[in-house]
PDB file of N, CA and C in Angstrom:
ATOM      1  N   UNK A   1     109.188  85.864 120.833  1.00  0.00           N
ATOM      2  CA  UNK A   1     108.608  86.195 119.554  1.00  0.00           C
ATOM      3  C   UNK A   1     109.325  85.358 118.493  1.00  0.00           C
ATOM      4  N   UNK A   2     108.413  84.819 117.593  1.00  0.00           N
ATOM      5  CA  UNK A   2     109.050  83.898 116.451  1.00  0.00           C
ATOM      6  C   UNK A   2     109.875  84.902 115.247  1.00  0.00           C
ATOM      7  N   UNK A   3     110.341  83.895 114.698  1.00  0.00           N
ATOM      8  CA  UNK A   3     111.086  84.295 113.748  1.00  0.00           C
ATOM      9  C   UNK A   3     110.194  85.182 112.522  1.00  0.00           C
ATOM     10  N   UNK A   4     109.306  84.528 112.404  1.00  0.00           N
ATOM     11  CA  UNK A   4     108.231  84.850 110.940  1.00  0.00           C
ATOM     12  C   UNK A   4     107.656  86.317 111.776  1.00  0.00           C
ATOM     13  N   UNK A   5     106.977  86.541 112.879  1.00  0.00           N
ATOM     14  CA  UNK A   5     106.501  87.689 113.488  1.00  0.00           C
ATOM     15  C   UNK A   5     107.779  88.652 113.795  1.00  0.00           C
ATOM     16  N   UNK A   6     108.714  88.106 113.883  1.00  0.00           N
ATOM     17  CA  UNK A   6     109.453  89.269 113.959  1.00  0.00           C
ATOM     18  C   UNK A   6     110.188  89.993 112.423  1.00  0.00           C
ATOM     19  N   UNK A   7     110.079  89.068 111.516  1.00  0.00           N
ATOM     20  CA  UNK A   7     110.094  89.796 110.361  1.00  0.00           C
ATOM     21  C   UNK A   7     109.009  90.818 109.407  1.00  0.00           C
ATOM     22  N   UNK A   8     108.084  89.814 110.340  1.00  0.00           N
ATOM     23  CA  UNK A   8     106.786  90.441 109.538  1.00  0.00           C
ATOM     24  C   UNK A   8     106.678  92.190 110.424  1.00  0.00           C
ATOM     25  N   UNK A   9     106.857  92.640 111.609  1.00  0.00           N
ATOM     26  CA  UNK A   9     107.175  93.429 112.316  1.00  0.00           C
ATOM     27  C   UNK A   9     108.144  94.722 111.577  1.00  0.00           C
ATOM     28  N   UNK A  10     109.221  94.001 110.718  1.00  0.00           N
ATOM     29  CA  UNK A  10     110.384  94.337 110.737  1.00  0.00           C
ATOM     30  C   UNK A  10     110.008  95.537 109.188  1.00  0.00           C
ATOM     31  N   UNK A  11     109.452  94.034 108.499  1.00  0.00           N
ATOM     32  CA  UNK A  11     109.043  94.547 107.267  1.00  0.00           C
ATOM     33  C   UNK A  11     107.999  96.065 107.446  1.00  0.00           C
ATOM     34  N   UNK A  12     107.021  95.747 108.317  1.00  0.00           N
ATOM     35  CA  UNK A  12     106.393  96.943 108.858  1.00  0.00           C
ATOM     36  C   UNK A  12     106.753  97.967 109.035  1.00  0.00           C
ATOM     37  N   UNK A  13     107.772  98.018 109.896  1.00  0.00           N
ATOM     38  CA  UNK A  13     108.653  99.385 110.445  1.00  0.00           C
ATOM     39  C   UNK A  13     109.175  99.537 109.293  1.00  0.00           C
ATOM     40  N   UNK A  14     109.621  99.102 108.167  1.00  0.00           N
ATOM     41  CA  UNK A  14     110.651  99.857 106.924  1.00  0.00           C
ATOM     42  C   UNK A  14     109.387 100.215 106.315  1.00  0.00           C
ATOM     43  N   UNK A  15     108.547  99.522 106.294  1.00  0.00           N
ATOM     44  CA  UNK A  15     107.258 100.562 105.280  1.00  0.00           C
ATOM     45  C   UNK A  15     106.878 101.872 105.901  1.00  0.00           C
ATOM     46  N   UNK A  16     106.541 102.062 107.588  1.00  0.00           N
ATOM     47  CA  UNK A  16     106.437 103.049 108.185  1.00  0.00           C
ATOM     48  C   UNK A  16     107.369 104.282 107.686  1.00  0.00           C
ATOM     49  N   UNK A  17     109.133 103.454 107.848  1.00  0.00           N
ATOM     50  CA  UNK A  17     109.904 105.029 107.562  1.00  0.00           C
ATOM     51  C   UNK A  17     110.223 105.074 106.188  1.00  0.00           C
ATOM     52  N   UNK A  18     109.510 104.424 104.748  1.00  0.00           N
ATOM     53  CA  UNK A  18     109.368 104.805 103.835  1.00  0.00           C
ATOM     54  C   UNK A  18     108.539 105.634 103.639  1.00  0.00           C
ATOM     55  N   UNK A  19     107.329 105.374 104.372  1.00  0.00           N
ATOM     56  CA  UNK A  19     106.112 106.355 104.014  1.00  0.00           C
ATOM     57  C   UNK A  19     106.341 107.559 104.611  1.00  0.00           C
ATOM     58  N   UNK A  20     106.852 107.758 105.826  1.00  0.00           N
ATOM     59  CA  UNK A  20     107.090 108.889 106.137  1.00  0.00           C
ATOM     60  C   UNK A  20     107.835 109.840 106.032  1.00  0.00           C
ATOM     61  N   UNK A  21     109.302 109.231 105.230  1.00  0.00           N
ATOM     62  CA  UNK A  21     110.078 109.732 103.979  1.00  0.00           C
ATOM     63  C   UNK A  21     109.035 110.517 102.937  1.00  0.00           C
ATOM     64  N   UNK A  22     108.480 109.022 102.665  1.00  0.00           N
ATOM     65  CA  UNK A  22     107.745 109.976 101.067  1.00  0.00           C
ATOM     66  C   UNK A  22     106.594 111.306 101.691  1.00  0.00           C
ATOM     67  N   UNK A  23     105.991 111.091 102.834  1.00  0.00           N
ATOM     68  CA  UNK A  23     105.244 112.579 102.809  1.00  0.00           C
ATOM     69  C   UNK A  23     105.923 113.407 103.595  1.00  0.00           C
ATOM     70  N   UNK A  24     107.073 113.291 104.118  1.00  0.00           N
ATOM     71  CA  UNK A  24     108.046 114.976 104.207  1.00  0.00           C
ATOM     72  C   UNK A  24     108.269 114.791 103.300  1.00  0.00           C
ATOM     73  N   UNK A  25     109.003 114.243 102.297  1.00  0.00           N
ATOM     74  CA  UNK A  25     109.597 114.693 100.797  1.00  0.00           C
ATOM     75  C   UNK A  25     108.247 115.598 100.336  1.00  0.00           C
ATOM     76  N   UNK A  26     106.930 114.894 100.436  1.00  0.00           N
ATOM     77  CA  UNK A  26     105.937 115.609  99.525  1.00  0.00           C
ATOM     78  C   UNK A  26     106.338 117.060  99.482  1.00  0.00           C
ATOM     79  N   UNK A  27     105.449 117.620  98.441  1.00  0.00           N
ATOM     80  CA  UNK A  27     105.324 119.119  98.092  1.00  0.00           C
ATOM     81  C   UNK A  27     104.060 119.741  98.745  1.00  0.00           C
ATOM     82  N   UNK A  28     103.881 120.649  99.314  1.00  0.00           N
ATOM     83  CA  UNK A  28     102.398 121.281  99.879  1.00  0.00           C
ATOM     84  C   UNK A  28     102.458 122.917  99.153  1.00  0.00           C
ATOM     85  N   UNK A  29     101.381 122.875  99.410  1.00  0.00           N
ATOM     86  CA  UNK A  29     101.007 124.517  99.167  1.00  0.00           C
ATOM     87  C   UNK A  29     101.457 125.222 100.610  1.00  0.00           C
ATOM     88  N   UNK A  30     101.962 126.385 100.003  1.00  0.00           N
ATOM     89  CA  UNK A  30     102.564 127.238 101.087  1.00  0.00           C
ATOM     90  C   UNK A  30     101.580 127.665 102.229  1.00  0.00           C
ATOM     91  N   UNK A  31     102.096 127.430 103.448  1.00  0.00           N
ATOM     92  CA  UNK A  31     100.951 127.638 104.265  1.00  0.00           C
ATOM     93  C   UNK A  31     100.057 126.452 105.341  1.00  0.00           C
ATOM     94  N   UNK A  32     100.248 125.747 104.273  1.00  0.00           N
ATOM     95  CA  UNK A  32     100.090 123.704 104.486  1.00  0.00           C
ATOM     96  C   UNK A  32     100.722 123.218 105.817  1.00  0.00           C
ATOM     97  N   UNK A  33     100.332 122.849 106.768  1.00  0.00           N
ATOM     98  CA  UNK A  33     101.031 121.809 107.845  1.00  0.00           C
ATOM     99  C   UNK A  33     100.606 120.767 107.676  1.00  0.00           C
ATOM    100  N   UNK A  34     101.283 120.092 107.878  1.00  0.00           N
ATOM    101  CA  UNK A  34     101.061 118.556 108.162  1.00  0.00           C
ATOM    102  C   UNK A  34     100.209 118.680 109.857  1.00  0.00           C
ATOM    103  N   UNK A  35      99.694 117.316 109.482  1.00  0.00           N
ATOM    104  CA  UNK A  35      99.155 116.984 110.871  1.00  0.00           C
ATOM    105  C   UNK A  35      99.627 116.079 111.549  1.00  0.00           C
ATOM    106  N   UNK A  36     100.753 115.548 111.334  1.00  0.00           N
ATOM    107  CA  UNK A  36     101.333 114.396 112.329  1.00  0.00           C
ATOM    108  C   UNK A  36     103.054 115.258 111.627  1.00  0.00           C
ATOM    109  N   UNK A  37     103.566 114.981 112.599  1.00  0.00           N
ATOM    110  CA  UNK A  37     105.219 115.170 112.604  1.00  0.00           C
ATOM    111  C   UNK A  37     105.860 113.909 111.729  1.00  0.00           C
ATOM    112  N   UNK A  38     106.125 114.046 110.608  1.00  0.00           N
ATOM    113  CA  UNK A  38     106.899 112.822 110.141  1.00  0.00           C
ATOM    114  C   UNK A  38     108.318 112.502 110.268  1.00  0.00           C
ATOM    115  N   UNK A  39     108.770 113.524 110.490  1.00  0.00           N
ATOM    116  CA  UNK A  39     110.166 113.289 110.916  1.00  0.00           C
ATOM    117  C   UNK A  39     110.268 112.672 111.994  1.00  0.00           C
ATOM    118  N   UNK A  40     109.250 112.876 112.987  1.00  0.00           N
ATOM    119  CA  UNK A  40     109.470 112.039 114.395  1.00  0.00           C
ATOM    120  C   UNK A  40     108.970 110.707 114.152  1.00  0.00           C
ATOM    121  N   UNK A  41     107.822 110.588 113.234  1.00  0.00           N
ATOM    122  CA  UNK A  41     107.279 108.949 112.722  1.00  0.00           C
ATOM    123  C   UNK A  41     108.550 108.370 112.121  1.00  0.00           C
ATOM    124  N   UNK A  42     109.115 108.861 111.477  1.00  0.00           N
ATOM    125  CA  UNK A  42     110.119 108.200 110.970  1.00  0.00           C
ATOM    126  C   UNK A  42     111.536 107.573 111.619  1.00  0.00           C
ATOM    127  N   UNK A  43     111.728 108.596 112.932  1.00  0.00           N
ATOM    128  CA  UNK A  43     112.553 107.781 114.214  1.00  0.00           C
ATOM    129  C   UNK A  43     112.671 107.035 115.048  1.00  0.00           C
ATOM    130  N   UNK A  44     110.856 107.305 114.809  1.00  0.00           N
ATOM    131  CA  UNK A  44     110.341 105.873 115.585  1.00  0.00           C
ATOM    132  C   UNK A  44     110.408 104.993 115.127  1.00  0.00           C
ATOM    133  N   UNK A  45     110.158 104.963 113.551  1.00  0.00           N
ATOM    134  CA  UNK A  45     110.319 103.642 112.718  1.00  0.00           C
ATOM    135  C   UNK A  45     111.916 103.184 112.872  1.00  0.00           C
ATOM    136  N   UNK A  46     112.824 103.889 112.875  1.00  0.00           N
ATOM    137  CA  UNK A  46     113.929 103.756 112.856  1.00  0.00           C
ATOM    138  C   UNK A  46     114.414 102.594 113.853  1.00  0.00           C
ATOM    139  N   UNK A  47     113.942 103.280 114.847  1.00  0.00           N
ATOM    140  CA  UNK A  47     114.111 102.964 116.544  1.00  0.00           C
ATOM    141  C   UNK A  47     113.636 101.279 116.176  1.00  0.00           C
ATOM    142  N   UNK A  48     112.130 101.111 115.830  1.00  0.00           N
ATOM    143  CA  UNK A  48     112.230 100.148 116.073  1.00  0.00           C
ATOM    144  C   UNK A  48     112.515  99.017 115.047  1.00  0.00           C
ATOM    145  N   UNK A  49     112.882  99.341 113.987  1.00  0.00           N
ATOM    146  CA  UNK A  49     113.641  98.648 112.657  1.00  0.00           C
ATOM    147  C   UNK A  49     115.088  97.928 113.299  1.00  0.00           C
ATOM    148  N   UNK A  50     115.652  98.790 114.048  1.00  0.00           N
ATOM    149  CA  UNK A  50     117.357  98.322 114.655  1.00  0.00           C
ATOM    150  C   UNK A  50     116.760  97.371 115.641  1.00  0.00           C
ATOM    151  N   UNK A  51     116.151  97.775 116.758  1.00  0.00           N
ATOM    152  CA  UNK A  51     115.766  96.704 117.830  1.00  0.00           C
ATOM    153  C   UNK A  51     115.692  95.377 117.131  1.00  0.00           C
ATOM    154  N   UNK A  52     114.455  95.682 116.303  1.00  0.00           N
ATOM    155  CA  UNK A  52     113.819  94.126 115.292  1.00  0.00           C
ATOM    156  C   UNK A  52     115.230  93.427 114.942  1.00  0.00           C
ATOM    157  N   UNK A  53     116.003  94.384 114.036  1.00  0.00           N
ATOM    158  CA  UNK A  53     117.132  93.811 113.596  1.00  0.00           C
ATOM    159  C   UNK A  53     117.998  93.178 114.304  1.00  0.00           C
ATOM    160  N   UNK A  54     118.498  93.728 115.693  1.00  0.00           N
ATOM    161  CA  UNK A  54     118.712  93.434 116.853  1.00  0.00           C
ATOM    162  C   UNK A  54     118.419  91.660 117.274  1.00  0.00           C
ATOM    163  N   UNK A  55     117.238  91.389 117.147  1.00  0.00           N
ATOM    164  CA  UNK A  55     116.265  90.714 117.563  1.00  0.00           C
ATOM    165  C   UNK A  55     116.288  89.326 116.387  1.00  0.00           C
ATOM    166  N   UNK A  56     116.540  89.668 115.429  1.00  0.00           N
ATOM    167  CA  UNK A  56     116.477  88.881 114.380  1.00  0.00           C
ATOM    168  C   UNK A  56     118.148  87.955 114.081  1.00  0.00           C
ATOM    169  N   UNK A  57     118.762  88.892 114.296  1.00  0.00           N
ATOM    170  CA  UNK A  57     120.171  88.875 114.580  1.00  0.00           C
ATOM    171  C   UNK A  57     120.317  87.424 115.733  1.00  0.00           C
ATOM    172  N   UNK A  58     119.424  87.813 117.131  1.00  0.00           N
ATOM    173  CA  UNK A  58     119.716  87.078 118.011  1.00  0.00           C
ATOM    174  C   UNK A  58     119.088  85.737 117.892  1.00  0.00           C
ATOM    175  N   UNK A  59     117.934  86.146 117.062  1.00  0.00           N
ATOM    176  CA  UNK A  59     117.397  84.661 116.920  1.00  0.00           C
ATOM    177  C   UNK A  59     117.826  83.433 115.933  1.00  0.00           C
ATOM    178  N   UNK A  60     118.758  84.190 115.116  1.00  0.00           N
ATOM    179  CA  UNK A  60     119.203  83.553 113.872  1.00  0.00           C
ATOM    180  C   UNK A  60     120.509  83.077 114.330  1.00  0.00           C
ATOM    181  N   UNK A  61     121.606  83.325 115.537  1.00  0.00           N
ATOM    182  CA  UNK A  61     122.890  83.211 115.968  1.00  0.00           C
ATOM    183  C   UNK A  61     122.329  81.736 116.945  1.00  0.00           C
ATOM    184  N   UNK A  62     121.389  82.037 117.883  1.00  0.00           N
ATOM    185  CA  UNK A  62     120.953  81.652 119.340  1.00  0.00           C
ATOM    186  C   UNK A  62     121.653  81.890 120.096  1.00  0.00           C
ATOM    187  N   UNK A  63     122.233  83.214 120.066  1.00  0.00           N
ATOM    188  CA  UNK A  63     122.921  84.002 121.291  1.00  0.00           C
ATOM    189  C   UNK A  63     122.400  85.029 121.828  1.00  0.00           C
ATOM    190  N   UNK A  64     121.666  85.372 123.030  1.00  0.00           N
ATOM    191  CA  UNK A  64     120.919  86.829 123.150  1.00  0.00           C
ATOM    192  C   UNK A  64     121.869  87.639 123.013  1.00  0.00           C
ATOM    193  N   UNK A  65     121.639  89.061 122.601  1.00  0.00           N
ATOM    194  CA  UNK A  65     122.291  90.371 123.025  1.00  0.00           C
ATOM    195  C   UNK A  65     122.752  90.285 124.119  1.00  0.00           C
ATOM    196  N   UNK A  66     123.920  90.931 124.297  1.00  0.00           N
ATOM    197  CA  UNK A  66     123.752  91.230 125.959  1.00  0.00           C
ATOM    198  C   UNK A  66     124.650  92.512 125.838  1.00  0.00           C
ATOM    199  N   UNK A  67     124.412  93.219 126.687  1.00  0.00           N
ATOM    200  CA  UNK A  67     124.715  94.564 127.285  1.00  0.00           C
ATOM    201  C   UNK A  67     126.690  95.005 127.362  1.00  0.00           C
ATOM    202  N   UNK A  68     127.035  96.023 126.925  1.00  0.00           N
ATOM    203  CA  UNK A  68     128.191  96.254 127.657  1.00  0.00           C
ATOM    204  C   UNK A  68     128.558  95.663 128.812  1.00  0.00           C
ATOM    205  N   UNK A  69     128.161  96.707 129.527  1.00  0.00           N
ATOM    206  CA  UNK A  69     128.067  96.476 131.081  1.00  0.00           C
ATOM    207  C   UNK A  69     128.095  94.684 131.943  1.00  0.00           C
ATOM    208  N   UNK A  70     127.661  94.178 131.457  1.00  0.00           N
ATOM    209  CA  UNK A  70     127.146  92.275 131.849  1.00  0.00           C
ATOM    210  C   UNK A  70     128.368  91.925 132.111  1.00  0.00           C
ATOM    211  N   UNK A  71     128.640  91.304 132.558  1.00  0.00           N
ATOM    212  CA  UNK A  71     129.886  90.241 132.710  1.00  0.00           C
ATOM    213  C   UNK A  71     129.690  88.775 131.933  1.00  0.00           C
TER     214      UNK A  71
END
């Protein structure tokens, strides 16, 4: 994955766990559920904001990640 797609990705996922910030923050009428879990949208965004970062990191060094464990 290129550099430009993986930012453009990146940028994505921070809009995801902004938005899903701003509608748990929202206010509802008592009684009100939401219909999607935002707290969990928002871990996902999380999740994949670090990877990207991860990813962006490696492409900008030209060193992959590599694992604890690796020798």
């Amino acid at each position: 994955m290129s550099l430009t797609v993986t930012l453009i990705l990146l940028g994505a996922s921070v809009a995801l766990i902004l938005f899903a910030n701003w509608q748990e923050r929202r206010e509802r009428p008592l009684g009100e559920t939401p219909l999607i879990s935002y707290p969990a949208l928002q871990m996902v965004g999380i999740v994949v904001a670090v990877l990207l970062a991860a990813h962006v990191v490696s492409l900008l060094t030209g060193h992959p990640l590599r694992g604890r464990n690796l020798p």
